[in-house]
Protein backbone atom coordinates (compact mmCIF):
# COMPACT_ATOMS: atom_id res chain seq x y z
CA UNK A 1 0.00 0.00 0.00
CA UNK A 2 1.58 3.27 -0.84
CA UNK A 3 2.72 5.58 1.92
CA UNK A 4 0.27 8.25 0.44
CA UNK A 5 -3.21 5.84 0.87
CA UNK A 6 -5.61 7.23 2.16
CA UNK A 7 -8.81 5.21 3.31
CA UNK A 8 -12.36 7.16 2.72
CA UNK A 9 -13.80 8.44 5.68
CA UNK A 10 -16.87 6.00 5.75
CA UNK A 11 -14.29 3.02 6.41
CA UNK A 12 -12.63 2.81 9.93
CA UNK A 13 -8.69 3.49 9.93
CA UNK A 14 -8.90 0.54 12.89
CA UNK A 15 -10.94 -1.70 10.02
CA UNK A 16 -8.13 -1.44 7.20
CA UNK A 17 -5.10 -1.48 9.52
CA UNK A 18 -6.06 -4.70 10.62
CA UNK A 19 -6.80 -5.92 7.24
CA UNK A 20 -3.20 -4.80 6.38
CA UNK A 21 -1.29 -6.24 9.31
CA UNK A 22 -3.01 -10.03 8.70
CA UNK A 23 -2.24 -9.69 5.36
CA UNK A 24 1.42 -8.25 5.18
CA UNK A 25 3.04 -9.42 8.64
CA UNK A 26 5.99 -10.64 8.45
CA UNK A 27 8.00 -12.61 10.67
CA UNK A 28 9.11 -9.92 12.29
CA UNK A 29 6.29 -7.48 12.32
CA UNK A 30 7.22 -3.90 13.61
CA UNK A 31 4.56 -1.84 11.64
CA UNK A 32 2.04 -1.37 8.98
CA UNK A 33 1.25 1.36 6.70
CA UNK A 34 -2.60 3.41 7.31
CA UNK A 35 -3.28 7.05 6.34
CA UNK A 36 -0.67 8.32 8.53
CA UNK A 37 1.98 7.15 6.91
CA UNK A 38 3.12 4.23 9.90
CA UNK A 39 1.15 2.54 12.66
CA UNK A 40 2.74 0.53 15.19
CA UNK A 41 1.51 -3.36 15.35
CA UNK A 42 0.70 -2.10 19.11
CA UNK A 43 -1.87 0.18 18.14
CA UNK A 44 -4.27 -2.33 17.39
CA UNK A 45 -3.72 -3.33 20.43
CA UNK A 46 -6.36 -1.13 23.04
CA UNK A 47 -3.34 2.03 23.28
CA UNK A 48 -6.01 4.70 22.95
CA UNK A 49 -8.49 3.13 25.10
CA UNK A 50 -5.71 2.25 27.94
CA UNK A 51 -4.94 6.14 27.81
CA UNK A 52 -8.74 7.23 27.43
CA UNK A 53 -10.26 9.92 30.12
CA UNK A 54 -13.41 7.06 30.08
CA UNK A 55 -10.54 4.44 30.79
CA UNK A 56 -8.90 6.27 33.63
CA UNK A 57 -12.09 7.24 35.51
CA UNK A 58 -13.24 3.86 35.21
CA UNK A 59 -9.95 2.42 36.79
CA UNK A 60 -9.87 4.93 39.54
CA UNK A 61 -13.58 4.49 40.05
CA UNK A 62 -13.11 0.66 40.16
CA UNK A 63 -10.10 1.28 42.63
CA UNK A 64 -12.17 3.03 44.84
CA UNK A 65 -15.39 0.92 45.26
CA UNK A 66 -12.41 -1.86 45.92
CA UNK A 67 -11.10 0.26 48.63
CA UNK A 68 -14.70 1.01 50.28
CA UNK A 69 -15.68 -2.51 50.31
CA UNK A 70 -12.13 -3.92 51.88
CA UNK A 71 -12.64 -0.91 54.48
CA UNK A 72 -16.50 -1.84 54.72
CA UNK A 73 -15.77 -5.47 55.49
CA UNK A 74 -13.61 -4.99 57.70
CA UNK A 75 -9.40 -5.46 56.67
CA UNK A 76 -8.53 -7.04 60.19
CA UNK A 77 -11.92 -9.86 59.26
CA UNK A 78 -10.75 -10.47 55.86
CA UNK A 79 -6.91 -10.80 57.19
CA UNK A 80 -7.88 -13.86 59.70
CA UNK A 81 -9.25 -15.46 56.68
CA UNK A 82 -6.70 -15.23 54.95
CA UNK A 83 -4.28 -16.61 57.36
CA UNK A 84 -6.31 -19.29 57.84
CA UNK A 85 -4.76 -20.51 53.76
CA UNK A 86 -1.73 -20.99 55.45
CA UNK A 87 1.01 -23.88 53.85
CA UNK A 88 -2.13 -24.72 51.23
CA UNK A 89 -1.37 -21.54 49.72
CA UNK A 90 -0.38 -23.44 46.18
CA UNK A 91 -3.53 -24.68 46.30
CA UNK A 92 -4.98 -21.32 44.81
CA UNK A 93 -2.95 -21.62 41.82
CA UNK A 94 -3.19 -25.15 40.62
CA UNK A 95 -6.96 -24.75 39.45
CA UNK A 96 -6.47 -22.80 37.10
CA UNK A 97 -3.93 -24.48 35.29
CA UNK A 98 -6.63 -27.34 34.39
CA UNK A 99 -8.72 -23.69 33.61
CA UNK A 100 -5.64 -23.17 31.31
CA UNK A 101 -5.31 -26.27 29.84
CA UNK A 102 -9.07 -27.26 28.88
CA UNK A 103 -8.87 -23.35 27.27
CA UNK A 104 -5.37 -24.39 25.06
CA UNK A 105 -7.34 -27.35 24.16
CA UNK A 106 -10.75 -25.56 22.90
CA UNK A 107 -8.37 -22.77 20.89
CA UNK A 108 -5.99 -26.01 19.44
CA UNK A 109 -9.11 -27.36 17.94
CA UNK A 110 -10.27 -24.04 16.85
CA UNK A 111 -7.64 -24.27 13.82
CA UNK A 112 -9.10 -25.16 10.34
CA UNK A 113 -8.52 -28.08 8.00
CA UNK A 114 -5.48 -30.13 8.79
CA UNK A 115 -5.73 -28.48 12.15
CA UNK A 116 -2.95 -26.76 14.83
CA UNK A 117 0.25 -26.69 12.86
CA UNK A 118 2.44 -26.17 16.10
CA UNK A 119 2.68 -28.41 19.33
CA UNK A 120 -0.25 -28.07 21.81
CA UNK A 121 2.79 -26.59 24.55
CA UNK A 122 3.21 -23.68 22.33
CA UNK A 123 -0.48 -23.34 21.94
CA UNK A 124 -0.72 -23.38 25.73
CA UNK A 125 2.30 -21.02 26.33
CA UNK A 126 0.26 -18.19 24.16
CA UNK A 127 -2.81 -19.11 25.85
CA UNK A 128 -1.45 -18.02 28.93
CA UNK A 129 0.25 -14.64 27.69
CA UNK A 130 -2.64 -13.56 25.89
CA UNK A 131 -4.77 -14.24 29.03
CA UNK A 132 -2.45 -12.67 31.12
CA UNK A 133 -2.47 -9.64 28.75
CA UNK A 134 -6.66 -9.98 28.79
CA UNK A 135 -6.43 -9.99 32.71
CA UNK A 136 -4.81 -6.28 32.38
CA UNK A 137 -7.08 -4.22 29.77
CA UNK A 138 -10.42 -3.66 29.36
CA UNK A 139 -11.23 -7.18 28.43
CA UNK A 140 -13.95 -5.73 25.90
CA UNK A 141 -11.25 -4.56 24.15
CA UNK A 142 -10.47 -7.97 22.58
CA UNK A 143 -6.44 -7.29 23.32
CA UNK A 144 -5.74 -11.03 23.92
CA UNK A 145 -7.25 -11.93 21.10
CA UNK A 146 -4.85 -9.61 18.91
CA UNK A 147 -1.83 -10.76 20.92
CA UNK A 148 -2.78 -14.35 19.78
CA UNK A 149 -2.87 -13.88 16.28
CA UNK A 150 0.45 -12.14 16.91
CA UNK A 151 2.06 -15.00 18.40
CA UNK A 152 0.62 -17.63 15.80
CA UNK A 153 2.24 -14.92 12.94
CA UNK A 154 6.04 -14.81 14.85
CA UNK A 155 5.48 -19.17 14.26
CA UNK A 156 5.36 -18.63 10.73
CA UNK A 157 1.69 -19.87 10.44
CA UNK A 158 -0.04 -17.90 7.90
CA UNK A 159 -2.16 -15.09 8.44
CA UNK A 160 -6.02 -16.73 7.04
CA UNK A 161 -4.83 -19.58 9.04
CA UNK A 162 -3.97 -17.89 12.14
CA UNK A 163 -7.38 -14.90 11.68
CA UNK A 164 -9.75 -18.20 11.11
CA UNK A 165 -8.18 -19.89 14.19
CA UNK A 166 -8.70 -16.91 16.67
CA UNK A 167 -11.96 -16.15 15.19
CA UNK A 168 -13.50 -19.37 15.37
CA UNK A 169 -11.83 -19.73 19.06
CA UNK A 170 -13.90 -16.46 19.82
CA UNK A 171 -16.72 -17.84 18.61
CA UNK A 172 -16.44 -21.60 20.66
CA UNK A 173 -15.68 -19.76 23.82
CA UNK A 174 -18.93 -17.38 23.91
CA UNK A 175 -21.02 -20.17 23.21
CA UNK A 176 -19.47 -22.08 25.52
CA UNK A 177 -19.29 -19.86 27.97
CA UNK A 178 -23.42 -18.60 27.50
CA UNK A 179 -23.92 -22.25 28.14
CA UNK A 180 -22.66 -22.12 31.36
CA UNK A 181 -24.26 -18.98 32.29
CA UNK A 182 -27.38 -20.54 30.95
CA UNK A 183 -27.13 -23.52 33.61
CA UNK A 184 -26.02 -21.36 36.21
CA UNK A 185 -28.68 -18.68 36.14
CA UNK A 186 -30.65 -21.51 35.77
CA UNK A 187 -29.57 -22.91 39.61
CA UNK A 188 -29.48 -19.09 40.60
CA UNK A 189 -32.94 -18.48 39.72
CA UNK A 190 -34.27 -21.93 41.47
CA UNK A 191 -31.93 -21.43 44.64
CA UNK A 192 -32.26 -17.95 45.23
CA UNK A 193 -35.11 -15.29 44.57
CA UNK A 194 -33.98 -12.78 42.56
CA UNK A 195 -35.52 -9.09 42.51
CA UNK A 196 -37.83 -9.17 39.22
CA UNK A 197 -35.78 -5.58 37.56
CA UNK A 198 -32.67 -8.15 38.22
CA UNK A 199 -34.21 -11.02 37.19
CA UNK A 200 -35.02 -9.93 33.83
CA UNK A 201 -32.09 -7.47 33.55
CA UNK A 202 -30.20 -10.82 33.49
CA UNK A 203 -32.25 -12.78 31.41
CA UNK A 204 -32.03 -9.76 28.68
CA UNK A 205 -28.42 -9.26 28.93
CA UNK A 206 -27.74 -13.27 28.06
CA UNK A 207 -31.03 -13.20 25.46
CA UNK A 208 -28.51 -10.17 23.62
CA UNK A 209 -25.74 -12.09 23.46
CA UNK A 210 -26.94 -15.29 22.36
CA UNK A 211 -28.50 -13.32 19.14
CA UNK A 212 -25.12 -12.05 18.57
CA UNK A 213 -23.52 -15.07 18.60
CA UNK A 214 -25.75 -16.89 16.78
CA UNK A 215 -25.65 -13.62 14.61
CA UNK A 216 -21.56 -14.27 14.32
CA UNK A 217 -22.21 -17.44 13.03
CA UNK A 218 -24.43 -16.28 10.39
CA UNK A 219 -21.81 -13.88 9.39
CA UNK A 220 -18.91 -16.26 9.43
CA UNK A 221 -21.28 -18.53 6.82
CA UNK A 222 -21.90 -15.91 4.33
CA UNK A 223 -18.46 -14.77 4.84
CA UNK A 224 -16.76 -12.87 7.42
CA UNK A 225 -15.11 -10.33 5.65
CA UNK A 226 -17.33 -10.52 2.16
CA UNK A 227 -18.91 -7.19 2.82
CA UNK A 228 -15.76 -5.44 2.58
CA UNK A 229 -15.02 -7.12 -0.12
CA UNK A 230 -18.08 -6.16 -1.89
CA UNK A 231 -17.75 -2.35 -0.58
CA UNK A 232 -14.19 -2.68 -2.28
CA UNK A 233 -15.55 -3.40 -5.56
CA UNK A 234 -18.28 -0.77 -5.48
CA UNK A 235 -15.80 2.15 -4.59
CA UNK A 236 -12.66 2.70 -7.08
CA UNK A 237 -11.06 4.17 -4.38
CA UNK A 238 -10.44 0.58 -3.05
CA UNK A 239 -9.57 -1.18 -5.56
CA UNK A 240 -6.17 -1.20 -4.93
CA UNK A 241 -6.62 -2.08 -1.68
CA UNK A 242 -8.79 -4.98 -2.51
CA UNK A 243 -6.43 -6.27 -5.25
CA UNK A 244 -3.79 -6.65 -2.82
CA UNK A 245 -5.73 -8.33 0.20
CA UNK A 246 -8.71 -10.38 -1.40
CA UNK A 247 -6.88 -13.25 -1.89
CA UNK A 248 -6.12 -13.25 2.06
CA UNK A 249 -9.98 -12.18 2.92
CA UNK A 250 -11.61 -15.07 0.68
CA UNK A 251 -9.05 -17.92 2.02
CA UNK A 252 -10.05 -16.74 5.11
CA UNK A 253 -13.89 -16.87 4.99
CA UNK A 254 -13.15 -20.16 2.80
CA UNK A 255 -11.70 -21.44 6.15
CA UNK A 256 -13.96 -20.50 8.77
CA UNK A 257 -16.72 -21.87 6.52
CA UNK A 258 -14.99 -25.18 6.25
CA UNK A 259 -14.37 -25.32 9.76
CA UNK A 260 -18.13 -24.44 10.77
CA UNK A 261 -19.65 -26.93 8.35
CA UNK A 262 -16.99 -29.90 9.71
CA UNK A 263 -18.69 -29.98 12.80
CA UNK A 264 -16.34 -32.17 15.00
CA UNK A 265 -13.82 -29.79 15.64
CA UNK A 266 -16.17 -27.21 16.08
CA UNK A 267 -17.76 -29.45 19.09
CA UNK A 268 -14.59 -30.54 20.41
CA UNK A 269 -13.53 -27.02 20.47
CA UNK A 270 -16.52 -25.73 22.36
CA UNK A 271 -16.58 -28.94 24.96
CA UNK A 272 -12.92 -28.00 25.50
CA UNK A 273 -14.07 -24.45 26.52
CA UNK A 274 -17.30 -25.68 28.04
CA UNK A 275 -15.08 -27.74 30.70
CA UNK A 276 -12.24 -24.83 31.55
CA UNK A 277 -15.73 -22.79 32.44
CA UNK A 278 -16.61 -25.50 34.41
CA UNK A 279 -13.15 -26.33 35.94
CA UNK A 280 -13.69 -22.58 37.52
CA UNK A 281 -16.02 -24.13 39.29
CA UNK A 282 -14.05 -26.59 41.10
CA UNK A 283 -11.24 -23.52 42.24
CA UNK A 284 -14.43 -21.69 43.69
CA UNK A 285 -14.52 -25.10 45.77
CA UNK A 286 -11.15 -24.84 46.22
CA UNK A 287 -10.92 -21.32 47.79
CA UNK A 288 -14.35 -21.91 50.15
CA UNK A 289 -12.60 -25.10 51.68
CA UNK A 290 -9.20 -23.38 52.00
CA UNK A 291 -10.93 -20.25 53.51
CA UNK A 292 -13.25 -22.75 55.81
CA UNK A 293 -16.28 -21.71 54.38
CA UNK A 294 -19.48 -23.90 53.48
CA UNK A 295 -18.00 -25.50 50.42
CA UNK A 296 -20.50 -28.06 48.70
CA UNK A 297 -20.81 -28.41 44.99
CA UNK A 298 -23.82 -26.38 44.39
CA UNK A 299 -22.80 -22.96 46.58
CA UNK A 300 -19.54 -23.25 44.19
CA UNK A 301 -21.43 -23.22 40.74
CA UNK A 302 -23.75 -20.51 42.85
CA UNK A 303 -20.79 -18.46 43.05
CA UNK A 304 -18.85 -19.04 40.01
CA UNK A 305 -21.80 -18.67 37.57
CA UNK A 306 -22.62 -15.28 38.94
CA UNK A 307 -18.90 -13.98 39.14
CA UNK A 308 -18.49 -14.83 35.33
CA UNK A 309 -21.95 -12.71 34.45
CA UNK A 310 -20.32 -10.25 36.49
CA UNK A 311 -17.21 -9.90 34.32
CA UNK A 312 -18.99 -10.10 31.59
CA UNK A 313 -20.91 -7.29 32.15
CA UNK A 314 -18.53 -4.97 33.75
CA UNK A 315 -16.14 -5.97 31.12
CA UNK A 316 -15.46 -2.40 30.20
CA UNK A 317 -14.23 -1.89 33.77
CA UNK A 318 -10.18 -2.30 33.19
CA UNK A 319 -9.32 -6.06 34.78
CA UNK A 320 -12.79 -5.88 36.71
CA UNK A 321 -11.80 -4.23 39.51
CA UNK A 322 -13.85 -3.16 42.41
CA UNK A 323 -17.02 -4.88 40.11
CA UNK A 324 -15.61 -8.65 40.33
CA UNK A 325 -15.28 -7.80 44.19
CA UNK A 326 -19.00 -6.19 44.62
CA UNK A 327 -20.14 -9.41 42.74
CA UNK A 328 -18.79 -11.78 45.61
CA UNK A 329 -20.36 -9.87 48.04
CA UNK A 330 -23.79 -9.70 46.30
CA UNK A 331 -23.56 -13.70 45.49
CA UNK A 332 -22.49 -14.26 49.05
CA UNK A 333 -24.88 -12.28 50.89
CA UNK A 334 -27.59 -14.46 48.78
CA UNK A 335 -25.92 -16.84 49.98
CA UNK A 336 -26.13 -15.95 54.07
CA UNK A 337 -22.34 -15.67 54.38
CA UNK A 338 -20.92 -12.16 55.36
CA UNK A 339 -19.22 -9.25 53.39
CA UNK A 340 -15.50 -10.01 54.93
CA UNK A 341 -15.88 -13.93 53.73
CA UNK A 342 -16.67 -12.35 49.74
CA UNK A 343 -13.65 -10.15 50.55
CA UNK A 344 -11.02 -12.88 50.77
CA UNK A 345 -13.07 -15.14 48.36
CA UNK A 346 -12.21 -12.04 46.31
CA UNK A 347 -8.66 -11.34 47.10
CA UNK A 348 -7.57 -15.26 46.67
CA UNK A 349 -8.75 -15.19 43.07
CA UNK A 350 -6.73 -11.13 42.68
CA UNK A 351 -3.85 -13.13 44.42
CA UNK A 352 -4.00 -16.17 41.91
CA UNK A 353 -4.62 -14.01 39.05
CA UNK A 354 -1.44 -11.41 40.03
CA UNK A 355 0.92 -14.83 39.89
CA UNK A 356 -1.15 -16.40 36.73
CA UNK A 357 -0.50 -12.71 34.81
CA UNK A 358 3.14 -12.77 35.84
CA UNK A 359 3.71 -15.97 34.70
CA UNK A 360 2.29 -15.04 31.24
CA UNK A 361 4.17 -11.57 30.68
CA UNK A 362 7.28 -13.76 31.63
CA UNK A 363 6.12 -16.00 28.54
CA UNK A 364 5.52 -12.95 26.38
CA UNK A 365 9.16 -11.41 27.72
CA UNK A 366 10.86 -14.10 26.04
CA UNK A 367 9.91 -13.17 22.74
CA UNK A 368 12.81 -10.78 21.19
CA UNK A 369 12.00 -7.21 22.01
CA UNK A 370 11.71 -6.41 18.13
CA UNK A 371 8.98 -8.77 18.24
CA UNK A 372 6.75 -7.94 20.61
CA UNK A 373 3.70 -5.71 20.27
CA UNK A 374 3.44 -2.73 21.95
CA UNK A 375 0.48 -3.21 24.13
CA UNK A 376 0.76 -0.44 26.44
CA UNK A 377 3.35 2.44 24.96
């Protein structure tokens, strides 16, 4: 694309920039050419959200409703819980790595056709930088799902390949993932009685996301990126730009196509997701029993089912924070158990999360500095 391009105003900068970098990325990707001459691969990355006024109050809002409900609880409560952990402290972190590993599975049958092209440990290595990146930023912002296809480009695995594979992972994950919401609001709704406002508020919020999903799907038949492609052909003032990048956009659609209409590694994709939702489950066990805390099966899908609608829909709040915390204490005051128990339910999974996220920037630090893209410049 010529330094001088210029995309039409009715076309998103963010839309063709990404188009470019999946289509000229090399194996060492530094930049790609948009209307201003040079973007940084990082900028697709959430840089202007991260440094957004909406961003920042949201953080130091978040911050502060953390604060009030630590000081509201009572720190010197939520302490002697703590303590109580004690030697079993590695206990917090081992749930998740089955989390980790039923996720790497779900993405490692996301790939189309012959399937993964790289070992499942380097599949699992980028499943937990990207997370740990996702953990960090707005998680609407879709930043570990950039940092993926990032990864799978520095492999050498082409770029329809490696687009199809994220997308379709995307896709597996939220249905998975409304499935478990579905049978957990289900046990909510029977175990506990919800106001009605909530009650529906809920029931909405899910019914919206299932359409789009199912709406994704749709799209991802008729082809994902065809309506560029057809906008490209009615304007001369893309035709350059289409010449150069259809070939990528069809193979891609081609792909996701085939790898909706195979069906088997579509299922075994979602059922790998479907069971890392579920292993959250068993950690929520994990941390009641470790905290000494009623512990059966059904208060831990209870609490897990509502924590994940939570994050969903607070995911604009950067890393959840101060939301994920007023969501244990809502759950567990359903629940009869008090404010400083949610509190250290809470600050268990920040503590496991802070170690998980450190272990996956360590991953991501090992790729050469030239590499790596600049998330948060």
């Amino acid at each position: 694309m010529p330094a001088n391009y210029a995309p039409p105003r009715r076309f998103t900068q963010k839309t063709l920039a990404l188009v470019s970098l999946v289509k000229q990325m090399p194996q060492e990707p530094l930049c790609i050419p948009t209307a201003n001459n040079t973007v940084q691969v990082g900028t697709l990355k959430p840089e202007a959200v991260a440094r957004s006024t909406l961003t920042l109050v949201l953080l130091i809002g978040g911050l502060a409703l953390f604060s009030i409900l630590v000081w509201r609880s009572g720190p010197d409560l939520i302490r002697g819980l703590l303590l109580k952990v004690g030697w079993a402290l590695p206990f917090v972190f081992l749930p998740h790595a089955l989390v980790t590993a039923f996720e790497a599975s779900g993405w490692w049958f996301a790939f189309p056709q012959n399937g993964c092209p790289i070992k499942v440990t380097e599949i699992l290595r980028f499943s937990v930088a990207a997370k740990a990146i996702q953990h960090v930023t707005p998680s609407i912002s879709q930043a570990g799902e950039l940092l993926k296809f990032h990864l799978l480009r520095l492999t050498g695995i082409s770029a329809d390949s490696s687009m199809a594979s994220v997308v379709a992972a995307k896709t597996t994950i939220t249905l998975a993932e409304l499935l478990f919401i579905g049978v957990g609001l289900g046990v909510i709704l029977s175990y506990i009685t919800l106001e009605p406002l909530v009650a529906i508020s809920l029931g909405i919020g899910i019914l919206v996301m299932g359409l789009a999903v199912i709406g994704l799907l749709v799209w991802q038949r008729m082809g994902l990126f065809r309506p560029l492609v057809l906008l490209g052909r009615r304007f001369t003032m893309l035709t350059k730009f289409l010449d150069r990048h259809e070939d990528f956009l069809s193979s891609t659609d081609r792909m996701l196509r085939e790898y909706i209409g195979e069906g088997r590694r579509f299922y075994l994709s979602w059922l790998g997701y479907f069971l890392g939702w579920a292993a959250g489950v068993l950690e929520a066990w994990v941390f009641l029993r470790l905290l000494g805390l009623p512990h059966d099966p059904m208060t831990a899908l209870l609490i897990q089912a509502w924590l994940v609608l939570v994050t969903r829909f607070t995911a604009f709040v950067p890393g959840n924070l101060g939301t994920h915390e007023a969501g244990a204490v809502m759950i567990f005051s359903f629940l009869g158990l008090t404010a400083d128990s949610a509190m250290a339910f809470a600050l268990l999974r920040r503590i496991r999360q802070i170690v998980w996220i450190a272990l996956g920037l360590g991953l991501l630090a090992k790729v050469p500095r030239a590499q790596q893209p600049r998330l948060f410049s």
